[in-house]
PDB file of N, CA and C in Angstrom:
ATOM      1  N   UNK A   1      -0.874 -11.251  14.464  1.00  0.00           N
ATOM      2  CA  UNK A   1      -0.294 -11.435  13.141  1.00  0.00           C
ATOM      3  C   UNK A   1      -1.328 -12.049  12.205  1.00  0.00           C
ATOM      4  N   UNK A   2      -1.414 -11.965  10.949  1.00  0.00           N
ATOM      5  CA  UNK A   2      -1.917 -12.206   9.902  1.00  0.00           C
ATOM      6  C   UNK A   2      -1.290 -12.923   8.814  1.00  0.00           C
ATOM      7  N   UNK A   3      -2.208 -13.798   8.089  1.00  0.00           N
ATOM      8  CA  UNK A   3      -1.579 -14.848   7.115  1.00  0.00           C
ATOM      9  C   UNK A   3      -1.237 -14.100   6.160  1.00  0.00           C
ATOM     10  N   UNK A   4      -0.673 -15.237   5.049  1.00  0.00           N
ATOM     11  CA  UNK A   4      -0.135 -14.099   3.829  1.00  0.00           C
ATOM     12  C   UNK A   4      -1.314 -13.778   3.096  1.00  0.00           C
ATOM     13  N   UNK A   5      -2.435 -14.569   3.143  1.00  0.00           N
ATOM     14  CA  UNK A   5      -3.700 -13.902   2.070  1.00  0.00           C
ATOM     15  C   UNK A   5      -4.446 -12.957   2.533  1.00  0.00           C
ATOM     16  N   UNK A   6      -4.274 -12.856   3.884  1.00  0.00           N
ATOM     17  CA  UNK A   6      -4.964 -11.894   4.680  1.00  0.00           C
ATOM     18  C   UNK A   6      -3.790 -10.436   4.388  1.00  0.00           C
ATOM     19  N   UNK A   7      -2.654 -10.238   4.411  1.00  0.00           N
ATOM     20  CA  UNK A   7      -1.398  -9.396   3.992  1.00  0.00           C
ATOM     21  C   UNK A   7      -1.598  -9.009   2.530  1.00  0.00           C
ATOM     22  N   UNK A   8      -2.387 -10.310   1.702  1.00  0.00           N
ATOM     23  CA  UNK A   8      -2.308  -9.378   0.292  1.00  0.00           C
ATOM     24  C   UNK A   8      -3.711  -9.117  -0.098  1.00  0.00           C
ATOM     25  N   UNK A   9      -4.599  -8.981   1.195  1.00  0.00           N
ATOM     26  CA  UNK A   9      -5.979  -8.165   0.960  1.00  0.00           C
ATOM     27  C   UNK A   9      -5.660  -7.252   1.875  1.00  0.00           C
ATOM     28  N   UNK A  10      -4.866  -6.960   2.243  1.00  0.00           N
ATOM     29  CA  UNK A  10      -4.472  -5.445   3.081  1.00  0.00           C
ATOM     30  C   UNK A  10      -3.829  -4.764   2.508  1.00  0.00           C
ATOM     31  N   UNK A  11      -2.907  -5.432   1.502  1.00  0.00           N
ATOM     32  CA  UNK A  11      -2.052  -4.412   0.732  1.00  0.00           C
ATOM     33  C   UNK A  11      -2.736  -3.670  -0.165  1.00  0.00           C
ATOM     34  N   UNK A  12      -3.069  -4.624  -0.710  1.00  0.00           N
ATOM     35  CA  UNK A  12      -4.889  -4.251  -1.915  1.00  0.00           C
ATOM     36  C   UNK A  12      -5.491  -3.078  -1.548  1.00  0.00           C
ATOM     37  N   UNK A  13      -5.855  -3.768  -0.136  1.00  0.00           N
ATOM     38  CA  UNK A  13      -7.166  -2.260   0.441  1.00  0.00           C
ATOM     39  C   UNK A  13      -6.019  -1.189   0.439  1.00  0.00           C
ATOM     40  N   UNK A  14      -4.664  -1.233   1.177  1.00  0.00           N
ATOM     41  CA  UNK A  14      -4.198   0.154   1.293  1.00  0.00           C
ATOM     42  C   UNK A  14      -4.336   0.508  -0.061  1.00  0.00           C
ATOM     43  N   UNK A  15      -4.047  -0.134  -1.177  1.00  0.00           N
ATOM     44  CA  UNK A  15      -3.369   0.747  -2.001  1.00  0.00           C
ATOM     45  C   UNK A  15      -4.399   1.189  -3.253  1.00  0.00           C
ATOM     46  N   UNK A  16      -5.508   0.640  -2.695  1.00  0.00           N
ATOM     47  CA  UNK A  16      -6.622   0.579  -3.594  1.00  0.00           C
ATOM     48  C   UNK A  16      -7.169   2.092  -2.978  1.00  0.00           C
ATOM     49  N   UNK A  17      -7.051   2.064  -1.444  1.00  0.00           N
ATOM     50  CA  UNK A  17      -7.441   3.230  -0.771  1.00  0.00           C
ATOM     51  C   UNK A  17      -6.533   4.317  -1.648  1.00  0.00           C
ATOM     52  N   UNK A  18      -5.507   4.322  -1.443  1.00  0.00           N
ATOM     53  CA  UNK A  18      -4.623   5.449  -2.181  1.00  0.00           C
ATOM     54  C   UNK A  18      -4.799   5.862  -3.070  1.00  0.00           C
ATOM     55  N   UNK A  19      -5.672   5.598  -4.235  1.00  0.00           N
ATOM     56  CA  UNK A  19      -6.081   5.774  -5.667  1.00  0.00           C
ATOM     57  C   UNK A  19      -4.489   5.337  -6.078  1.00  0.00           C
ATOM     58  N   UNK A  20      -3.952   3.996  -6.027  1.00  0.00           N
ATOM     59  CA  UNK A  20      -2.414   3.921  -6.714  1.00  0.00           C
ATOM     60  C   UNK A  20      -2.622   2.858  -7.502  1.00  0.00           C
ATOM     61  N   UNK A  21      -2.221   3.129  -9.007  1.00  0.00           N
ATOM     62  CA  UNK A  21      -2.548   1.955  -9.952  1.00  0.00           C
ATOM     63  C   UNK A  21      -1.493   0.797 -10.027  1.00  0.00           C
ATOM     64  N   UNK A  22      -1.939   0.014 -10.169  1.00  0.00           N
ATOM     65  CA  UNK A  22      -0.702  -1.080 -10.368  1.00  0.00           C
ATOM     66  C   UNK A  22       0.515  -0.562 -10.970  1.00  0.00           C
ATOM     67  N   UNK A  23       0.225  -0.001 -11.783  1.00  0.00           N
ATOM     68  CA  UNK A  23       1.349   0.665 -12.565  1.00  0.00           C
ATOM     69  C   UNK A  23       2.684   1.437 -12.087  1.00  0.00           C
ATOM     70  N   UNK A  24       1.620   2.587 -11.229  1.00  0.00           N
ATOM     71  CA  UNK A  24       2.299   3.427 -10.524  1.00  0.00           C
ATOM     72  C   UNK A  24       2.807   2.558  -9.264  1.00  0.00           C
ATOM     73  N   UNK A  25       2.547   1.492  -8.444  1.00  0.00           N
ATOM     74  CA  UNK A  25       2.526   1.128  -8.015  1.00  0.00           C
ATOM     75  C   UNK A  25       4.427   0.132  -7.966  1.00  0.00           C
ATOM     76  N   UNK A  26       4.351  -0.039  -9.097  1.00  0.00           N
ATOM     77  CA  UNK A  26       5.136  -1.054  -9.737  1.00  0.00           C
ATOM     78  C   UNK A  26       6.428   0.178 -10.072  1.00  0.00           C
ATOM     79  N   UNK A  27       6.048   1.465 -10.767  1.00  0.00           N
ATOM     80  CA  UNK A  27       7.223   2.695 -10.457  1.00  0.00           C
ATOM     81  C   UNK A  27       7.163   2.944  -8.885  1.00  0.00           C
ATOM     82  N   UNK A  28       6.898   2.845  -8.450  1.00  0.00           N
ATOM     83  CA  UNK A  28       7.153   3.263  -6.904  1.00  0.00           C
ATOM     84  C   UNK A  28       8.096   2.210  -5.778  1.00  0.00           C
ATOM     85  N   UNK A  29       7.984   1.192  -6.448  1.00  0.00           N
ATOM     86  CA  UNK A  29       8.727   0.085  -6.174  1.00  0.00           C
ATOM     87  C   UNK A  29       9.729  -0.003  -6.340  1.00  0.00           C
ATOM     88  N   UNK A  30       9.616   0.461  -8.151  1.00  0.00           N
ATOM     89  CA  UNK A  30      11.085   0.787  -8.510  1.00  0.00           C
ATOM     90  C   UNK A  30      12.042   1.648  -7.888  1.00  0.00           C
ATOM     91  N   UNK A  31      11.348   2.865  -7.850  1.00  0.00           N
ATOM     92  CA  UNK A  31      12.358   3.825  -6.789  1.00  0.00           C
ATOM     93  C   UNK A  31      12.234   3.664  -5.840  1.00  0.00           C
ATOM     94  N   UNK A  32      12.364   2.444  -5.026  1.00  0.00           N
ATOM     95  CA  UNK A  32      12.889   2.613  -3.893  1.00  0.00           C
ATOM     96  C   UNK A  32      13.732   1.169  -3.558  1.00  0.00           C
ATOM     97  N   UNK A  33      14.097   0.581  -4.967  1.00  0.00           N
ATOM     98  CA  UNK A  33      15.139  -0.161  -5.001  1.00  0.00           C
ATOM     99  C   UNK A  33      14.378  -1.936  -5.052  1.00  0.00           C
ATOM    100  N   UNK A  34      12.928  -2.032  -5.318  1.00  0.00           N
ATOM    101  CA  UNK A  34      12.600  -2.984  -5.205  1.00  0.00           C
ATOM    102  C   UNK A  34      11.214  -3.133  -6.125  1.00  0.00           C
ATOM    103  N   UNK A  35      12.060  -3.959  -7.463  1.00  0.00           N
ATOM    104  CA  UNK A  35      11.132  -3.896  -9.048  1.00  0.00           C
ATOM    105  C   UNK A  35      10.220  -4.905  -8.857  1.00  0.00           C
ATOM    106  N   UNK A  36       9.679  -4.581  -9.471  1.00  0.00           N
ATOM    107  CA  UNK A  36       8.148  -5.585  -9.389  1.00  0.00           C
ATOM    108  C   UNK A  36       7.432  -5.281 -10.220  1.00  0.00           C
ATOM    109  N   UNK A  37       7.025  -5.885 -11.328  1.00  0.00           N
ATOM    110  CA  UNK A  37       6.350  -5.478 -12.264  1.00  0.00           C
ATOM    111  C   UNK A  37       4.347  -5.658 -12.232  1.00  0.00           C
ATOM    112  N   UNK A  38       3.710  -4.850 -12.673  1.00  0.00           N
ATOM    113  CA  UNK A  38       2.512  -4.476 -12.231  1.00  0.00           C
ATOM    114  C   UNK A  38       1.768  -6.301 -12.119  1.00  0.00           C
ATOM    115  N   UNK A  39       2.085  -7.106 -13.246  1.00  0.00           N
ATOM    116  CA  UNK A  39       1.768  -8.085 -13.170  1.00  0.00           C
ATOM    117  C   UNK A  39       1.966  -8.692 -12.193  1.00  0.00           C
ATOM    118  N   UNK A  40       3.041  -9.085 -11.345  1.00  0.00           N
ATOM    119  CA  UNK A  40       3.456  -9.185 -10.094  1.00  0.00           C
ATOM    120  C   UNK A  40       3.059  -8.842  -9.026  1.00  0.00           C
ATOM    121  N   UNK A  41       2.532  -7.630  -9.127  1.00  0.00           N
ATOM    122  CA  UNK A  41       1.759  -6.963  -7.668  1.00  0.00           C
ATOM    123  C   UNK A  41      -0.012  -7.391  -7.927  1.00  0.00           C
ATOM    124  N   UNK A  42      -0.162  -7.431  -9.107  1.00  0.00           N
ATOM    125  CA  UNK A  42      -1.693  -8.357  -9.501  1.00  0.00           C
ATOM    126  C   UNK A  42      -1.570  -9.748  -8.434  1.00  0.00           C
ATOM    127  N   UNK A  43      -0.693 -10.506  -9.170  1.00  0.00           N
ATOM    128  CA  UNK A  43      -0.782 -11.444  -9.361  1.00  0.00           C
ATOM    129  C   UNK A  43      -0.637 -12.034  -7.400  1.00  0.00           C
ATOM    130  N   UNK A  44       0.147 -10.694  -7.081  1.00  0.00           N
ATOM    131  CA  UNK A  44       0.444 -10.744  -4.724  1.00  0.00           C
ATOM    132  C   UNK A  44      -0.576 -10.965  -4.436  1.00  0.00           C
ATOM    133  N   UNK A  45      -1.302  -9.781  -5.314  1.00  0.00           N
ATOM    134  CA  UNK A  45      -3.068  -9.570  -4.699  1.00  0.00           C
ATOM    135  C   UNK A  45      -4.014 -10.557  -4.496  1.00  0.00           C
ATOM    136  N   UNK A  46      -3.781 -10.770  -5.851  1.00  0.00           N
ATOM    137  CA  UNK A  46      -5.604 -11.497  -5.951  1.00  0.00           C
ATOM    138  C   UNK A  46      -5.150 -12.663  -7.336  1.00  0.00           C
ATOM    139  N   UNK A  47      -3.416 -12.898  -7.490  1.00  0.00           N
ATOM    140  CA  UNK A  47      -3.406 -14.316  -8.391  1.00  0.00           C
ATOM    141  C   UNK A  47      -4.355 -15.302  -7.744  1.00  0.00           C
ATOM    142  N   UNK A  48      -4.344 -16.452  -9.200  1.00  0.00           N
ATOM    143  CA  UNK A  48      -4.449 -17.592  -8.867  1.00  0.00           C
ATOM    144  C   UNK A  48      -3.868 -18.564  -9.526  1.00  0.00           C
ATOM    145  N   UNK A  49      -2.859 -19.089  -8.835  1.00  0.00           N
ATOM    146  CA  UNK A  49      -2.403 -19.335  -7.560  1.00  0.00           C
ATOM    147  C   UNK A  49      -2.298 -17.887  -7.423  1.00  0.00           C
ATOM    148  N   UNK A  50      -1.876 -17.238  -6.343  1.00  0.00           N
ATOM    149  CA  UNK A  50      -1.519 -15.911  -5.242  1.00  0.00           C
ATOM    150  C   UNK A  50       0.290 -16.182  -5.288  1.00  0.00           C
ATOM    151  N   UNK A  51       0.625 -14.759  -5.919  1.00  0.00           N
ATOM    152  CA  UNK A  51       2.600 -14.753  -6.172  1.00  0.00           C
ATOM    153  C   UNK A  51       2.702 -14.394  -4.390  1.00  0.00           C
ATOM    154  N   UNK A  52       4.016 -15.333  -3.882  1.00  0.00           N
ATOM    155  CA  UNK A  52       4.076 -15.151  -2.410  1.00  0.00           C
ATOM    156  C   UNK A  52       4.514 -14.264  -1.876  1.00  0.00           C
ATOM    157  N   UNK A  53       4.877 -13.941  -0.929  1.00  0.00           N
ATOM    158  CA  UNK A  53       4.827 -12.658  -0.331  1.00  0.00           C
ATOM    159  C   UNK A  53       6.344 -12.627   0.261  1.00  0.00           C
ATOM    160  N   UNK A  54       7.592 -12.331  -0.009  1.00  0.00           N
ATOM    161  CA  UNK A  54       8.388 -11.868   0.451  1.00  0.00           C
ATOM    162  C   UNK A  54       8.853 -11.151   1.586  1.00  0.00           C
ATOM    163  N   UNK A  55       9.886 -11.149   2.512  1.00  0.00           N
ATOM    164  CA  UNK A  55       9.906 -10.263   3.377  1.00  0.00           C
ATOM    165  C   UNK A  55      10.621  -8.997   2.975  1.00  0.00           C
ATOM    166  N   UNK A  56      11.405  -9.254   1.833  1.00  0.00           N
ATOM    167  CA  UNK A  56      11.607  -8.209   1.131  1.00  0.00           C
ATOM    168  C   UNK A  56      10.345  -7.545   0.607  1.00  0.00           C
ATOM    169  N   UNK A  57       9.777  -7.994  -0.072  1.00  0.00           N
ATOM    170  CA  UNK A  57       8.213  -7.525  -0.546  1.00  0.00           C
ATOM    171  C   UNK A  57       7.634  -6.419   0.672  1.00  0.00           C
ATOM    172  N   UNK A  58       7.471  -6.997   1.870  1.00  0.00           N
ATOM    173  CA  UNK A  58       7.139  -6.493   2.477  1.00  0.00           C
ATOM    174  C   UNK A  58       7.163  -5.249   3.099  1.00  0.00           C
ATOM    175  N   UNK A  59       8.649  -5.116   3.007  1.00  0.00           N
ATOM    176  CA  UNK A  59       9.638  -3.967   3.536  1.00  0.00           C
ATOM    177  C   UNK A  59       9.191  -2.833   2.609  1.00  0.00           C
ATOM    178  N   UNK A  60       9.422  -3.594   1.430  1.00  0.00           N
ATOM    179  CA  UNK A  60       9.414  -2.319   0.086  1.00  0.00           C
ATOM    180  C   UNK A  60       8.279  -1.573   0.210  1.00  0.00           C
ATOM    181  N   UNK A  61       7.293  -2.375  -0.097  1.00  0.00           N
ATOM    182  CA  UNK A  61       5.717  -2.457   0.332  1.00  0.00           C
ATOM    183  C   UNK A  61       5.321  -1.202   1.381  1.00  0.00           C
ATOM    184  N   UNK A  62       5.784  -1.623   2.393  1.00  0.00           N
ATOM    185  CA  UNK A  62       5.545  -0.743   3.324  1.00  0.00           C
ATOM    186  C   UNK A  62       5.481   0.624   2.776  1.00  0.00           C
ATOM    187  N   UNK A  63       6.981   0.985   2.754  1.00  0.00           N
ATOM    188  CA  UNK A  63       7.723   2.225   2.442  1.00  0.00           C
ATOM    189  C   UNK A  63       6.980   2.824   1.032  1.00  0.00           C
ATOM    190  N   UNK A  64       6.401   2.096   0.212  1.00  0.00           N
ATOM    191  CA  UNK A  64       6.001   3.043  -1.040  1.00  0.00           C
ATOM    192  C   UNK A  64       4.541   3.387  -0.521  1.00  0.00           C
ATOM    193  N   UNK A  65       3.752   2.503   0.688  1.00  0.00           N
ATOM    194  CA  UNK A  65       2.111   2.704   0.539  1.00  0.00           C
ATOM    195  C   UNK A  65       2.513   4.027   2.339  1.00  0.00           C
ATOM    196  N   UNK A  66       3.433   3.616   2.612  1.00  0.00           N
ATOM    197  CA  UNK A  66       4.212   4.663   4.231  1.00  0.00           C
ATOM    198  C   UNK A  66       3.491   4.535   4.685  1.00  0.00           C
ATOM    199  N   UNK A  67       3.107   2.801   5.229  1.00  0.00           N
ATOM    200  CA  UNK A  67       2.550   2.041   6.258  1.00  0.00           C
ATOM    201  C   UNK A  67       3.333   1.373   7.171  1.00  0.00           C
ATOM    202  N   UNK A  68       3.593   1.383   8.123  1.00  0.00           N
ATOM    203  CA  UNK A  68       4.645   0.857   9.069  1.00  0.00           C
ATOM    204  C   UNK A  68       4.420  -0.962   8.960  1.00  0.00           C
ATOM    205  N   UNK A  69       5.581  -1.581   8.552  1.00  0.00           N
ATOM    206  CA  UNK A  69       5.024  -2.874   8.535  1.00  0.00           C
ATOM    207  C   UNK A  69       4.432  -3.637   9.573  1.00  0.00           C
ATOM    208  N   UNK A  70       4.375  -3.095  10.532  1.00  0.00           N
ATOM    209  CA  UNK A  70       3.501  -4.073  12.117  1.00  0.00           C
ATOM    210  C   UNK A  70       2.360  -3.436  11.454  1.00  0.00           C
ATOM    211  N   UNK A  71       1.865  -2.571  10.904  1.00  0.00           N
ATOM    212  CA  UNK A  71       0.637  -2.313  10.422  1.00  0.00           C
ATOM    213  C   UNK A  71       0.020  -3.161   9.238  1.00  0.00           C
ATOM    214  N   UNK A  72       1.163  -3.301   8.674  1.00  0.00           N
ATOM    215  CA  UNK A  72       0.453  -4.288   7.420  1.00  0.00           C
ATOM    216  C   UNK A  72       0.212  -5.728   8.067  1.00  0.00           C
ATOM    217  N   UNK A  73       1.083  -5.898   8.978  1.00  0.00           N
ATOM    218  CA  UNK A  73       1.050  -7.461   9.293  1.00  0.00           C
ATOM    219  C   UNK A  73      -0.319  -7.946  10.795  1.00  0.00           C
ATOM    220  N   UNK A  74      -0.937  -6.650  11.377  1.00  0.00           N
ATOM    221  CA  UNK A  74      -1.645  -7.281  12.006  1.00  0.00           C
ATOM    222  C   UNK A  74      -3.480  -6.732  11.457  1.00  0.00           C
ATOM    223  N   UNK A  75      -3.912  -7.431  11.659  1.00  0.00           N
ATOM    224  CA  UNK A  75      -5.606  -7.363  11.252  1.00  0.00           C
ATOM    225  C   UNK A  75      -6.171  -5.859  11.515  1.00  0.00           C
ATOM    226  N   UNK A  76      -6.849  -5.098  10.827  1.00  0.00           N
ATOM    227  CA  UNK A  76      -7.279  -4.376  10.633  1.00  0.00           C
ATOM    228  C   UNK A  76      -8.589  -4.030  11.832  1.00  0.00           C
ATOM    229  N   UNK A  77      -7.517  -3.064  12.803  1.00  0.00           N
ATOM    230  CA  UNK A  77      -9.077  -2.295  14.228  1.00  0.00           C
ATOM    231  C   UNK A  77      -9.803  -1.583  13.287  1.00  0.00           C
ATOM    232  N   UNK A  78     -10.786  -0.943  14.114  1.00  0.00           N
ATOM    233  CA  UNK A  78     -12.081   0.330  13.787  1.00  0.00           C
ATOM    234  C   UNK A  78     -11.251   1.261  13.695  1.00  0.00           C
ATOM    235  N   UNK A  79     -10.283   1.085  14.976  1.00  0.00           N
ATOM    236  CA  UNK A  79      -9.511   2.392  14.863  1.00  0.00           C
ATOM    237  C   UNK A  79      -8.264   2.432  13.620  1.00  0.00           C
ATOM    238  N   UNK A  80      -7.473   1.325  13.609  1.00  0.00           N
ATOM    239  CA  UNK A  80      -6.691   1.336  12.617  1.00  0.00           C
ATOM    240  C   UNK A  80      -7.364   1.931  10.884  1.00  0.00           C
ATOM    241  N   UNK A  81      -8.753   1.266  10.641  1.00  0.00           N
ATOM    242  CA  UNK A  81      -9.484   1.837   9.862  1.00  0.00           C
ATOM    243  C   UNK A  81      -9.373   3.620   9.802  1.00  0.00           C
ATOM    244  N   UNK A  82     -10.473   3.666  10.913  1.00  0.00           N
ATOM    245  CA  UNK A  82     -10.923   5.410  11.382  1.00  0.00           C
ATOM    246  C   UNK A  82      -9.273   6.131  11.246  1.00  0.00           C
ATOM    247  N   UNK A  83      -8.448   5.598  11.622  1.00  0.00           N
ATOM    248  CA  UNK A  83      -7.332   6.597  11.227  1.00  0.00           C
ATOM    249  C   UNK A  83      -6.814   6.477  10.029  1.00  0.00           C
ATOM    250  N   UNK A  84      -6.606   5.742   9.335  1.00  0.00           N
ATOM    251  CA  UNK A  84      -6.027   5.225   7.987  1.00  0.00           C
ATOM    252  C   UNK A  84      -7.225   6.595   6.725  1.00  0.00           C
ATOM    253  N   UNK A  85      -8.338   6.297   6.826  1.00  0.00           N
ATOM    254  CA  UNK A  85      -9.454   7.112   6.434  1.00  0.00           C
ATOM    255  C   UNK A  85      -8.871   8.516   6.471  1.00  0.00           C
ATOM    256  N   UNK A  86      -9.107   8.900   7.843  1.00  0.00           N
ATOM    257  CA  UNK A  86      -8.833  10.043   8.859  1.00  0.00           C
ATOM    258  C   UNK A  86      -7.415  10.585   7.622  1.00  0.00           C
ATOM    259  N   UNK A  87      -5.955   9.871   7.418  1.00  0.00           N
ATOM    260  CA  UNK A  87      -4.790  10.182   7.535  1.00  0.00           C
ATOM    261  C   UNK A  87      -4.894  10.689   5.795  1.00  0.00           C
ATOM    262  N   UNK A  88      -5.765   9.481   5.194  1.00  0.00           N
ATOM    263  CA  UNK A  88      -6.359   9.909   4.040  1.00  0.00           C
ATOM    264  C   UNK A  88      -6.599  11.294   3.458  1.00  0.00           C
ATOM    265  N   UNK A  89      -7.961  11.311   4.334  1.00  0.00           N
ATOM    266  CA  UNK A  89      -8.406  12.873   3.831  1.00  0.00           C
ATOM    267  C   UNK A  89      -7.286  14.180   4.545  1.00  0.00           C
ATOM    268  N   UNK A  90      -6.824  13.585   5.063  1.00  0.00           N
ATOM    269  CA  UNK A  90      -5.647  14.954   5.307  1.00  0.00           C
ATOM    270  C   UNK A  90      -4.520  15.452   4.787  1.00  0.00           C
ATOM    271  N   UNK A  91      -4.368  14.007   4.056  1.00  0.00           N
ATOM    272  CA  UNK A  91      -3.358  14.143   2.909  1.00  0.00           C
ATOM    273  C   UNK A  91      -3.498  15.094   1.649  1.00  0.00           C
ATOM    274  N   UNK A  92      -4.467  14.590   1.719  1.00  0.00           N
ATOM    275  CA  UNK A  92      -5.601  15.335   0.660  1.00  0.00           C
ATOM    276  C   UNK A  92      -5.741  16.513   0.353  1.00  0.00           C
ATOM    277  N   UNK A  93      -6.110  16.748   1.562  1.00  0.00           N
ATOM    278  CA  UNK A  93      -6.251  18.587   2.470  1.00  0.00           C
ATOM    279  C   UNK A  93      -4.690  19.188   1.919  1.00  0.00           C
ATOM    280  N   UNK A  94      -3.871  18.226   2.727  1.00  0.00           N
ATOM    281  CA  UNK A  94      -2.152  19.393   2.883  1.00  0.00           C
ATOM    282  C   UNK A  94      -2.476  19.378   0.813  1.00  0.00           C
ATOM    283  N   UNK A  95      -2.276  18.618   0.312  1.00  0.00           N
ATOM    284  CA  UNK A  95      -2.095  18.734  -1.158  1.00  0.00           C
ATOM    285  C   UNK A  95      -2.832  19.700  -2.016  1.00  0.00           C
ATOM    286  N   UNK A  96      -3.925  19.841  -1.038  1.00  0.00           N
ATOM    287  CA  UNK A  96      -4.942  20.859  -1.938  1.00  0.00           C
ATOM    288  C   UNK A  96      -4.152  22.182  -1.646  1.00  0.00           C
ATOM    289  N   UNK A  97      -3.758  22.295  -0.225  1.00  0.00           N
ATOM    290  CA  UNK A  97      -3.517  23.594   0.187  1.00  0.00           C
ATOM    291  C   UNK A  97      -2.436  23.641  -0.495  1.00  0.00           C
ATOM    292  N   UNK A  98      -1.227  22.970  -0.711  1.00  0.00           N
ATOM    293  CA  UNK A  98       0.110  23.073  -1.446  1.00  0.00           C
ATOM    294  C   UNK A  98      -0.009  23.531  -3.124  1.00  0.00           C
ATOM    295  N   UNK A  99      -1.453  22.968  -3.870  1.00  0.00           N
ATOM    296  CA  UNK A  99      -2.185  23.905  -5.315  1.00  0.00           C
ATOM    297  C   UNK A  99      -2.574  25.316  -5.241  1.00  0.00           C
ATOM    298  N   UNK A 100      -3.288  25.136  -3.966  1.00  0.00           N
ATOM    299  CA  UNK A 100      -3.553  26.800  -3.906  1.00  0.00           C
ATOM    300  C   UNK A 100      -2.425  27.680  -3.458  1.00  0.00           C
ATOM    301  N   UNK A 101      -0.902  27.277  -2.363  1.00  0.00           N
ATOM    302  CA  UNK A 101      -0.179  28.092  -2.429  1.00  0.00           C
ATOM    303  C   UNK A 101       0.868  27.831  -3.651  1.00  0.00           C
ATOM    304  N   UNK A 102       0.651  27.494  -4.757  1.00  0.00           N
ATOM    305  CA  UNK A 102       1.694  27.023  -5.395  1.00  0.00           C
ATOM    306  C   UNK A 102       3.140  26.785  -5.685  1.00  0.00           C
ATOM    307  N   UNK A 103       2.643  25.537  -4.548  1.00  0.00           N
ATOM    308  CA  UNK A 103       3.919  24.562  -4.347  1.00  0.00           C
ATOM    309  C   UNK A 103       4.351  23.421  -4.987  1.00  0.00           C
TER     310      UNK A 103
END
């Protein structure tokens, strides 16, 4: 398990990985029943002081970045990396292919 500052430099990296702006970030929250305004998800990240971390937060969290929360909550393997990367560019891939069959 991992502390909460260590949880809101993981959330960061996921979602920084994702290309997801605070913004969007903060609509994505919204739809799925848990508001948070972009300032708010700043302020999880990298405030100072650091806004605390909820277990609600967490839940929501999960579900908008579709990281399993035992993933957010324990320290970051090579492998947890190498696949996260990996799950990345494949996302990527299905989306490209879903432009070219236009879907």
């Amino acid at each position: 398990m991992i502390g909460e500052d260590k949880l809101a430099l993981r959330i960061a990296s996921i979602r920084e990985a994702r290309g997801i702006s605070y913004g969007a970030m903060s609509q994505k929250l919204s739809e799925v029943g848990h508001p948070m305004d972009k300032s708010s998800i700043q302020k999880l990240e990298k405030g100072e002081p650091r806004r605390r971390i909820c277990v609600d937060d967490v839940a929501a969290i999960s579900k908008v970045l579709d990281v399993p929360v035992a993933d957010l909550l324990e320290l970051p393997t090579e492998k947890t990396v190498l696949s996260s990367s990996v799950r990345e560019k494949l996302m990527h891939i299905g989306d490209e292919i879903k432009k070219i069959a236009g879907e």
